[in-house]
C-alpha atoms as a PDB file:
ATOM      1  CA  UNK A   1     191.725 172.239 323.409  1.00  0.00           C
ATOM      2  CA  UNK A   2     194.136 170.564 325.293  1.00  0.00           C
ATOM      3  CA  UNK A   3     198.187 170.923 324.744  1.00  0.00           C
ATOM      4  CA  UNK A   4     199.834 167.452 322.992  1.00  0.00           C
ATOM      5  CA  UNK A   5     202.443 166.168 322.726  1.00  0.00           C
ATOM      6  CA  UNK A   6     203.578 165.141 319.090  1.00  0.00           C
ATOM      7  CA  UNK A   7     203.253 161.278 318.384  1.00  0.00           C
ATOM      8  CA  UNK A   8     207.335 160.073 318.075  1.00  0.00           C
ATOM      9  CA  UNK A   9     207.814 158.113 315.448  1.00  0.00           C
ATOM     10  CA  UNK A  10     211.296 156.887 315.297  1.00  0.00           C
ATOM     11  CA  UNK A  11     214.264 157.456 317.220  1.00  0.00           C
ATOM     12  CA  UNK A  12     217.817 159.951 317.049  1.00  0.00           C
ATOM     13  CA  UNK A  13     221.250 160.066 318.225  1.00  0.00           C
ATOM     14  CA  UNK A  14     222.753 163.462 319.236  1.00  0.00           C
ATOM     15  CA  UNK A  15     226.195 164.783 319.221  1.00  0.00           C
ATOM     16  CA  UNK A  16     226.995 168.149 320.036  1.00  0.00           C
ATOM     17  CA  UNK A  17     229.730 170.480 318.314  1.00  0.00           C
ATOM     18  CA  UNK A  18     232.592 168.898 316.872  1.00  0.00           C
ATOM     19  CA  UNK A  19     232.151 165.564 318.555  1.00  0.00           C
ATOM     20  CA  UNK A  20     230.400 163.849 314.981  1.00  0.00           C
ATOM     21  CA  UNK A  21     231.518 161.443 314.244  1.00  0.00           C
ATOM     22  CA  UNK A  22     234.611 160.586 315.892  1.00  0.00           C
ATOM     23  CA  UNK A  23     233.118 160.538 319.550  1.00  0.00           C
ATOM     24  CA  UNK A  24     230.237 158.429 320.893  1.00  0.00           C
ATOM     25  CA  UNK A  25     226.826 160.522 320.795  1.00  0.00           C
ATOM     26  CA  UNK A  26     226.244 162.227 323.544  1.00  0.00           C
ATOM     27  CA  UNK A  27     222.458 160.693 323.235  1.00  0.00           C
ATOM     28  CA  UNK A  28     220.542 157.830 322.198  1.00  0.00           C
ATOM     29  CA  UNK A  29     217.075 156.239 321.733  1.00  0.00           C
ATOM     30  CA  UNK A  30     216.000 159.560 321.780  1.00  0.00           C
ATOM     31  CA  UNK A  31     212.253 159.776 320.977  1.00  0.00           C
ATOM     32  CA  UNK A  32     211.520 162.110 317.987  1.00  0.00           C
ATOM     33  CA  UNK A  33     209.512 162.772 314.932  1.00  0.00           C
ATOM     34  CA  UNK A  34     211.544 163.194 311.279  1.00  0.00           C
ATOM     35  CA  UNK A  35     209.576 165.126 309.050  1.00  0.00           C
ATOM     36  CA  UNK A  36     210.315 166.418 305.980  1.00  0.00           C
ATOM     37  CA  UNK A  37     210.519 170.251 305.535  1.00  0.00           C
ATOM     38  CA  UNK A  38     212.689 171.961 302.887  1.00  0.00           C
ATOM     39  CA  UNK A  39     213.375 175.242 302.068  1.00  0.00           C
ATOM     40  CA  UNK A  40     215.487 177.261 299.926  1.00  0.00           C
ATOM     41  CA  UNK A  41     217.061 180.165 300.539  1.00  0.00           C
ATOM     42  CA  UNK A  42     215.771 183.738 298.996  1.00  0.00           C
ATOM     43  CA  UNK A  43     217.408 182.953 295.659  1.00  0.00           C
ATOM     44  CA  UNK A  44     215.724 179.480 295.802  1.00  0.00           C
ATOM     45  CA  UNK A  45     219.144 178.107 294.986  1.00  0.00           C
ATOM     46  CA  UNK A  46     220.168 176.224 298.040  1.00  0.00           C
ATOM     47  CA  UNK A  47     218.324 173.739 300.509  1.00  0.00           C
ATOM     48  CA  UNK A  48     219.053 176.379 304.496  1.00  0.00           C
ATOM     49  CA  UNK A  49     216.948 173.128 306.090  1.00  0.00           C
ATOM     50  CA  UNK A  50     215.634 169.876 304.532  1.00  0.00           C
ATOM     51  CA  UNK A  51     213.276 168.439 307.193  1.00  0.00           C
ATOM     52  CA  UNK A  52     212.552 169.330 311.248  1.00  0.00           C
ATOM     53  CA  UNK A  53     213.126 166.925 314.033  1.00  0.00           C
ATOM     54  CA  UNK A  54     210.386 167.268 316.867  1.00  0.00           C
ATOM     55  CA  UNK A  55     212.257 165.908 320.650  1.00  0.00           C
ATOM     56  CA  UNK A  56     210.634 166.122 323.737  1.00  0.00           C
ATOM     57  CA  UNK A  57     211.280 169.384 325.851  1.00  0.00           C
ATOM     58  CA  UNK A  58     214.040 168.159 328.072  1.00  0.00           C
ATOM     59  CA  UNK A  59     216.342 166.526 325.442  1.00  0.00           C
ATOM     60  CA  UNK A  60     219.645 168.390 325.277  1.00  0.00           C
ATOM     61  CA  UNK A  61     219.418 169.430 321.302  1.00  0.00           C
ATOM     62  CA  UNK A  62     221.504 172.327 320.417  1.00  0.00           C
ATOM     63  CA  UNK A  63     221.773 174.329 317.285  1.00  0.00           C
ATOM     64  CA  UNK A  64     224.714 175.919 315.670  1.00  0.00           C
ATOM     65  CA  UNK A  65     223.454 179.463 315.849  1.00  0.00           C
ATOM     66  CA  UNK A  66     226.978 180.559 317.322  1.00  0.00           C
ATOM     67  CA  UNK A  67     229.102 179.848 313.934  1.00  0.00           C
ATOM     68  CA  UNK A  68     231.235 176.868 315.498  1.00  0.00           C
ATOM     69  CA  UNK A  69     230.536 173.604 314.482  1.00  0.00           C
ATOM     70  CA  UNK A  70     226.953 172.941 313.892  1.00  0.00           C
ATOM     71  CA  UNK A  71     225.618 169.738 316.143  1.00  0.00           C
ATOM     72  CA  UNK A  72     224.643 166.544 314.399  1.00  0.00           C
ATOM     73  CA  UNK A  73     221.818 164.031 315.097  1.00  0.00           C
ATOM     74  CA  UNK A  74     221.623 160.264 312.666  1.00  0.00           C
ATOM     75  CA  UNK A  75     217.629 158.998 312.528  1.00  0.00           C
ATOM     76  CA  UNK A  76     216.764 156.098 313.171  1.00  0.00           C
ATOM     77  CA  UNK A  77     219.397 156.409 316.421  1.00  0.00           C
ATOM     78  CA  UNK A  78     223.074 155.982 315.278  1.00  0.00           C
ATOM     79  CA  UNK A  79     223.807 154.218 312.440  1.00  0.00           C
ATOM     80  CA  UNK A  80     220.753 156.041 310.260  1.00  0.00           C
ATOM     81  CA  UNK A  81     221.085 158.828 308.283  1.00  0.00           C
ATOM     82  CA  UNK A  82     223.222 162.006 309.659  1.00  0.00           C
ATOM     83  CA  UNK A  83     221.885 165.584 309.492  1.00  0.00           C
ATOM     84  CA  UNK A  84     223.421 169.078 310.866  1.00  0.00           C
ATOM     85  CA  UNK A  85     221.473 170.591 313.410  1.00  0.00           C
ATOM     86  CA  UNK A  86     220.579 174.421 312.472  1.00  0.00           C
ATOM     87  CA  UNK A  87     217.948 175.703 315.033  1.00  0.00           C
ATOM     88  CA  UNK A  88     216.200 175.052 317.580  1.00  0.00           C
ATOM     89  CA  UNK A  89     213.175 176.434 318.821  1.00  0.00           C
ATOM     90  CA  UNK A  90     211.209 175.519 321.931  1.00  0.00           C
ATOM     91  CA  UNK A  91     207.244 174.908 320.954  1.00  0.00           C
ATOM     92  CA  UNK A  92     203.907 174.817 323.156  1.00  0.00           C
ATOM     93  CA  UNK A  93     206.229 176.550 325.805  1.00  0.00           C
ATOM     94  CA  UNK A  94     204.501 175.941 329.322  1.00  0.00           C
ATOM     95  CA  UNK A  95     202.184 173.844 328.099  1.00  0.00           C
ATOM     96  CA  UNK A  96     201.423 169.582 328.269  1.00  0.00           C
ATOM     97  CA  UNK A  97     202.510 169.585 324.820  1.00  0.00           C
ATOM     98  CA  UNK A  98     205.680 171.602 325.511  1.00  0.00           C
ATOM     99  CA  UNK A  99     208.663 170.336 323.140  1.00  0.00           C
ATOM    100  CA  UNK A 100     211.436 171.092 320.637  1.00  0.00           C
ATOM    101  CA  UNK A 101     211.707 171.488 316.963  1.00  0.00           C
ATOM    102  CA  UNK A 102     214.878 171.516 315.026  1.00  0.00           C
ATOM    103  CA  UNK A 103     215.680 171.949 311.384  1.00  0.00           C
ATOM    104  CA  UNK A 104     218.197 169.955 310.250  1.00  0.00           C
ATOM    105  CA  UNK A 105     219.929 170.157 307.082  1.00  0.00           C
ATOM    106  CA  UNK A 106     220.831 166.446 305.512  1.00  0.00           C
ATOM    107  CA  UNK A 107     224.248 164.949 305.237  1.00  0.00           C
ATOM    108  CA  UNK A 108     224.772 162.846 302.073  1.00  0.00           C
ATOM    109  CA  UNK A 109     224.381 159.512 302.966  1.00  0.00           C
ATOM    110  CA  UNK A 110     225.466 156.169 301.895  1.00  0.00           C
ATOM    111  CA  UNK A 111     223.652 154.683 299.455  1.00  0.00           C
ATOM    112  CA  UNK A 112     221.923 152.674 299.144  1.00  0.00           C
ATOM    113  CA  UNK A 113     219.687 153.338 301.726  1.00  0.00           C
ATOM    114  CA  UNK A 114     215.961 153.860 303.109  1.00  0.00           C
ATOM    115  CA  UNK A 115     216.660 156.055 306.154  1.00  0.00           C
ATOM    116  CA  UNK A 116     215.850 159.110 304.657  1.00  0.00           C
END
């Protein structure tokens, strides 16, 4: 079976540490898929990611693995819904269907609103 890639099905804005949202994102019209994915920690008290955001392999997604300010991206592109950037994992490595996958952790938007 052949490698593919993951059908997009909306679009991000990224901004890397400490630039949300006071700076322009770094990215835009990024192709990606938003799906939801959460999970608690191990005392099933608190949400560690709430969905994963698939990007294609060469889109400059970072996580905030180090401790400093995690990244952002917003879905649909900027003025959608804003989430913190956790990890980020390359998938299908080497392959055609090579991309990434992030978990993301929601921001509390402003409701009213459908882009979640």
């Amino acid at each position: 079976m052949a490698d593919k890639s993951p059908a997009w099905n909306t679009t991000c804005a990224i901004w890397h540490e400490a630039m949300a949202p006071a700076a322009p994102p770094v990215a835009t019209g990024v192709p990606c898929r938003l799906e939801p994915d959460p999970v608690l920690d191990s005392l099933g008290t608190q949400l560690v990611w709430t969905h994963r955001l698939l990007v294609p392999a060469g889109t400059d997604l970072r996580d905030g693995a180090d401790g400093g300010l995690a990244p952002q991206v917003a879905v649909p592109d900027a003025a959608g819904t804003r989430f913190e950037v956790r990890f980020v994992a390359v998938a299908g490595r080497g392959g055609a269907g090579e991309h990434k996958v992030a978990r993301l952790r929601r921001l509390r938007p402003d409701w009213p609103t459908d882009n979640i």
